[in-house]
N, C-alpha and C. Protein backbone atom coordinates (compact mmCIF):
# COMPACT_ATOMS: atom_id res chain seq x y z
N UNK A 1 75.79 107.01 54.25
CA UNK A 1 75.47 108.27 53.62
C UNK A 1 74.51 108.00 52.47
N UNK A 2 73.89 109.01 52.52
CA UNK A 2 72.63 108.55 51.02
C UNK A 2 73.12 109.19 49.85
N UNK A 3 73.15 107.98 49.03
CA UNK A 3 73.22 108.64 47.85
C UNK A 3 72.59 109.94 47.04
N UNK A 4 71.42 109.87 47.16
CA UNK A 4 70.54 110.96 46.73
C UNK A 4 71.22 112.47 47.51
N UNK A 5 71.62 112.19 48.58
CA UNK A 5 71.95 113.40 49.29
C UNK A 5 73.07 114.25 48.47
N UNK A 6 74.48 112.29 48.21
CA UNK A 6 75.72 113.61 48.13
C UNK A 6 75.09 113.78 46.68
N UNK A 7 74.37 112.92 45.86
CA UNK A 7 74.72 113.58 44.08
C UNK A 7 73.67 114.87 44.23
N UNK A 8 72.92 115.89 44.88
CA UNK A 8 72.61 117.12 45.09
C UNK A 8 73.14 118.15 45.70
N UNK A 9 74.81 117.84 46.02
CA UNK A 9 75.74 118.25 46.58
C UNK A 9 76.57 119.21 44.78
N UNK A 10 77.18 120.22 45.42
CA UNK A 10 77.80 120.78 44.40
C UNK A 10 79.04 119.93 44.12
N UNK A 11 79.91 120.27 42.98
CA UNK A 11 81.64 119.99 43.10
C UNK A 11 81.93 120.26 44.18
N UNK A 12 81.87 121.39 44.72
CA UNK A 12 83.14 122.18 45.61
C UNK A 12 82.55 121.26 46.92
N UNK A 13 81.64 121.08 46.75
CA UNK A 13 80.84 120.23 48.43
C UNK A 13 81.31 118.98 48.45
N UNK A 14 80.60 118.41 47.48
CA UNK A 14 81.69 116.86 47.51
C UNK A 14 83.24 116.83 47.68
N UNK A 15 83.90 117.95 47.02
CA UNK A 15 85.39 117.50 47.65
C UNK A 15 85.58 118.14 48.68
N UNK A 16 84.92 119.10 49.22
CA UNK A 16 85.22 119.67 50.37
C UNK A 16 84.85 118.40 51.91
N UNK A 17 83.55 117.76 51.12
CA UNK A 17 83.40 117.11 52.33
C UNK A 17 84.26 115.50 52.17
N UNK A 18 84.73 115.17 51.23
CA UNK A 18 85.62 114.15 50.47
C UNK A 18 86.87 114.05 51.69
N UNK A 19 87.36 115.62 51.66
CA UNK A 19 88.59 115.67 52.21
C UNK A 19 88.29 115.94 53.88
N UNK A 20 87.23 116.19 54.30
CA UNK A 20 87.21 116.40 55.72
C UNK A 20 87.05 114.57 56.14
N UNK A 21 85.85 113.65 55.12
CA UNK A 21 86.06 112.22 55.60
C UNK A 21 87.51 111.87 55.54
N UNK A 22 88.44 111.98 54.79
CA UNK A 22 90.10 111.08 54.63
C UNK A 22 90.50 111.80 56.08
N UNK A 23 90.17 112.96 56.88
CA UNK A 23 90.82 113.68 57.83
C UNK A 23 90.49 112.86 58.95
N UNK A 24 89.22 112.96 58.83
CA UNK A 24 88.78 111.93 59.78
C UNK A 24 88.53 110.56 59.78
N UNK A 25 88.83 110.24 58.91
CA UNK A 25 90.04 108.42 58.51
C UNK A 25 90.95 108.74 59.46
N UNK A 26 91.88 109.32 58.73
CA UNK A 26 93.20 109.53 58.96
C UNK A 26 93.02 109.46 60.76
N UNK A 27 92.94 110.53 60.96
CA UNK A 27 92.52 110.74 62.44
C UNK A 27 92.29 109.56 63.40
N UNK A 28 91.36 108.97 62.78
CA UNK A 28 90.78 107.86 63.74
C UNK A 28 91.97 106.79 63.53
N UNK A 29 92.24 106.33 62.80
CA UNK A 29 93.50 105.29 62.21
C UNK A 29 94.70 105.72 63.02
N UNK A 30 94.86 107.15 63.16
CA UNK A 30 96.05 107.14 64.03
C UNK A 30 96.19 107.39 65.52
N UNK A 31 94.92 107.63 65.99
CA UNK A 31 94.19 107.98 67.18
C UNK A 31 93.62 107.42 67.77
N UNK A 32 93.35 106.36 67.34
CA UNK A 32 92.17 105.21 68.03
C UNK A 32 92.59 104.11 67.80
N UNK A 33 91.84 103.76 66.72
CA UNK A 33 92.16 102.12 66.08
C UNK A 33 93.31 101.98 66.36
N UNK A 34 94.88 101.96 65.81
CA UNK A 34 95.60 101.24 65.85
C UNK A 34 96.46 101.79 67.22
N UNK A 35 96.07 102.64 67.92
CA UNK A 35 96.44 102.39 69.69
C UNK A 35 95.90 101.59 70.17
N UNK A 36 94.78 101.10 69.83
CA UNK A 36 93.60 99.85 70.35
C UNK A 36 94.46 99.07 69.97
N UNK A 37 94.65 98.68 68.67
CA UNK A 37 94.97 97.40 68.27
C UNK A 37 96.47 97.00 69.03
N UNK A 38 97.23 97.82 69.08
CA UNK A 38 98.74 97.89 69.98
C UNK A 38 98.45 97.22 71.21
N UNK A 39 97.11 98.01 72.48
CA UNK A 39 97.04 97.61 73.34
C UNK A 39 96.37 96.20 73.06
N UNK A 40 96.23 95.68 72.65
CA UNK A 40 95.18 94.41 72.38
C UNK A 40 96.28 93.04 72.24
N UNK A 41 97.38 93.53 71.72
CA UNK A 41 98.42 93.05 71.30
C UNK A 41 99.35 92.63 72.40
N UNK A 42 99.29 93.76 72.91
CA UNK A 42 100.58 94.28 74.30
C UNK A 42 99.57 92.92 75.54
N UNK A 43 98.49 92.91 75.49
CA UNK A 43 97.54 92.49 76.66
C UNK A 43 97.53 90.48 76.34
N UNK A 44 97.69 90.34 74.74
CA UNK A 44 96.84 89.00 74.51
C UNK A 44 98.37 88.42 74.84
N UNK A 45 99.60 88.92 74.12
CA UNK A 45 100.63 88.57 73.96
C UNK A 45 101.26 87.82 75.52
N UNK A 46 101.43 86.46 75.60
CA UNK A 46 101.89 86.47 76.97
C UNK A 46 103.16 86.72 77.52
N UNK A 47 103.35 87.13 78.79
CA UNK A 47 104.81 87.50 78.85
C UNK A 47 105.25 87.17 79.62
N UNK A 48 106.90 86.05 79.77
CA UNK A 48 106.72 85.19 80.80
C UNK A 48 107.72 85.84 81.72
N UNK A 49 108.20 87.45 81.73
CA UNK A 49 108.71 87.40 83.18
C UNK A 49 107.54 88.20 84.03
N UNK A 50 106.24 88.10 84.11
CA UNK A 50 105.37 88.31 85.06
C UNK A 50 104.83 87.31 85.05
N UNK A 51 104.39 86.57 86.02
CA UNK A 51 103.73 85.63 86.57
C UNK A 51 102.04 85.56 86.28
N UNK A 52 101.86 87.20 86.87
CA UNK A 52 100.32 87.38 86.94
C UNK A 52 99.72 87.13 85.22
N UNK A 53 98.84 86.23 85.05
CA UNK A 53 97.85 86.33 84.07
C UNK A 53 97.12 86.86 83.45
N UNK A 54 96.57 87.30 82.53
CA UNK A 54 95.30 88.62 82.02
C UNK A 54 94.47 88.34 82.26
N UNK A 55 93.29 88.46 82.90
CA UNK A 55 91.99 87.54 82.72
C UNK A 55 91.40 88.10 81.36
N UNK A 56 90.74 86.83 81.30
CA UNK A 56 89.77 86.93 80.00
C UNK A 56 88.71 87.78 79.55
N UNK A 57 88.36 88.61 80.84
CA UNK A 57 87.55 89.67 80.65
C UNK A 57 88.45 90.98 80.47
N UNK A 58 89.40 91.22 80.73
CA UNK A 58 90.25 92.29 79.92
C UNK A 58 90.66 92.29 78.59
N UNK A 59 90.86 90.70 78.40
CA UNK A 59 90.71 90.71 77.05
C UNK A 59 89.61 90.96 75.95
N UNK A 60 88.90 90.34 76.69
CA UNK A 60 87.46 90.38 75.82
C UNK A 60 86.84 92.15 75.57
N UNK A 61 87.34 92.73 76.55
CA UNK A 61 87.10 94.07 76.68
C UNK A 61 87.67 95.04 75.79
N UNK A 62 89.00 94.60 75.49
CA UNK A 62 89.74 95.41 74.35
C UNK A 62 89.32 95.09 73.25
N UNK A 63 88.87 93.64 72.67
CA UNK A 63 88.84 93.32 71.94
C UNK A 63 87.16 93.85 71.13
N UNK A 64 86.31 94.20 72.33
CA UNK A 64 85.54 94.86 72.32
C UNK A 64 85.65 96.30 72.13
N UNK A 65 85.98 97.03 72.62
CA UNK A 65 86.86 97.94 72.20
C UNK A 65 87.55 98.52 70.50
N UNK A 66 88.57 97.25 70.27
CA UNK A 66 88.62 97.32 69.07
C UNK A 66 87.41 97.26 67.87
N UNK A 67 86.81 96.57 68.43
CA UNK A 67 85.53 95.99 67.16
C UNK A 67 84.51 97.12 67.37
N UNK A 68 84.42 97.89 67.84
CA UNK A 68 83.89 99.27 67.79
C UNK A 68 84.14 100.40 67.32
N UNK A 69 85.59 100.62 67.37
CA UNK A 69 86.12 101.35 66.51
C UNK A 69 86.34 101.04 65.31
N UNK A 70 86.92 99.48 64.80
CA UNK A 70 86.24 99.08 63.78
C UNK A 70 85.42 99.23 62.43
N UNK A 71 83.90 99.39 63.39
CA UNK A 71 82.43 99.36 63.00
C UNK A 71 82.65 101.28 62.53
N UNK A 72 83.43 102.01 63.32
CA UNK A 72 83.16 103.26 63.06
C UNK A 72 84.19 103.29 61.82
N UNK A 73 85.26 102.93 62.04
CA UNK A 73 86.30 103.25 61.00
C UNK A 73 85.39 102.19 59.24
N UNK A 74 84.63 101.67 59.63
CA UNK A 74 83.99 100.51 58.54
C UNK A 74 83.08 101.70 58.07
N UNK A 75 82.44 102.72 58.86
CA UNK A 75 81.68 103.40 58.43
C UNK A 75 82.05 104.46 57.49
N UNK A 76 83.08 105.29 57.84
CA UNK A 76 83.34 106.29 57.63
C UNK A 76 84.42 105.87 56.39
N UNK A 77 84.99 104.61 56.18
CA UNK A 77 85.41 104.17 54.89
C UNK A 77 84.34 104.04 53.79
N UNK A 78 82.95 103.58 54.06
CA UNK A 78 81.61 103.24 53.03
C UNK A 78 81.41 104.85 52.70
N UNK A 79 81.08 105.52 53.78
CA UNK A 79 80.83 107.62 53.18
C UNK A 79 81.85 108.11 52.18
N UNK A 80 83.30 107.73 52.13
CA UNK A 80 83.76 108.22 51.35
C UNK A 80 84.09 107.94 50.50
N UNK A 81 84.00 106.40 50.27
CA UNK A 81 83.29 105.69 48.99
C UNK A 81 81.97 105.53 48.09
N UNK A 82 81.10 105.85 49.13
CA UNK A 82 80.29 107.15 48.23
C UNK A 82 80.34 108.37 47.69
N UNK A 83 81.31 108.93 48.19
CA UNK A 83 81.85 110.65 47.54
C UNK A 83 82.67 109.92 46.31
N UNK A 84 83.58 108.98 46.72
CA UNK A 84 84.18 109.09 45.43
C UNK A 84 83.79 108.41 44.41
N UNK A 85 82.32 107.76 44.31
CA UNK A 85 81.66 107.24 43.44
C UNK A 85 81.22 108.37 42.49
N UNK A 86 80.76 109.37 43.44
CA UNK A 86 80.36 110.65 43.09
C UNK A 86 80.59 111.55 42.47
N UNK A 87 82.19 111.51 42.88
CA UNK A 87 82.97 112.57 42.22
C UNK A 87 83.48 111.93 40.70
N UNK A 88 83.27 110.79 40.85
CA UNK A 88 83.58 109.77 39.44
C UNK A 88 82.57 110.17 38.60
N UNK A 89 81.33 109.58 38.78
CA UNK A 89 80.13 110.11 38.24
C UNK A 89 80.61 111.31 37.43
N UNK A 90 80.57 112.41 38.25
CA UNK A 90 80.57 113.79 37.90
C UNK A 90 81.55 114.38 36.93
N UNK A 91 82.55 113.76 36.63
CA UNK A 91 83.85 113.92 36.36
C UNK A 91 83.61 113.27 34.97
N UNK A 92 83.14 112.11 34.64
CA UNK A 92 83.10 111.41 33.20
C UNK A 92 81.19 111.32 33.29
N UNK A 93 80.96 112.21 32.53
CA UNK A 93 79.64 111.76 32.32
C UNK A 93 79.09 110.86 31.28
């Protein structure tokens, strides 16, 4: 997110859009990422009353998988650490 953008943002905009990023944290954290990370877990973990093996490309696939969601959840943590740089700013001048 650019800086220049949110500090031309009002109060009410920055926390309005403050609280829609934590929603969609939230969201993704409980919706994505850490069902990924479960299955990733459930898959690497070996388990010895099945015989059959995982191959390494299922693994590699989740794990891919995870590191994508990741990269998004990495993102959308940096945006709203720019709002709340922002709202700091604004708050103690």
């Amino acid at each position: 997110m650019d800086a220049r953008k949110i500090e031309s943002l009002t109060l009410r905009e920055k926390i309005r859009d403050s609280q829609q990023l934590a929603r969609d944290l939230h969201e993704h954290l409980t919706q994505n990422f850490i069902p990924k990370v479960a299955e990733l877990v459930a898959v690497a973990i070996p388990n010895p009353d099945v015989e059959e093996r995982v191959a390494d490309v299922t693994i590699r696939n989740q794990v891919a998988m995870v590191l994508e969601s990741e990269r998004f959840l990495a993102q959308k943590e940096a945006d709203l650490s720019a709002y709340a740089v922002a709202l700091v700013r604004e708050a103690i001048p």
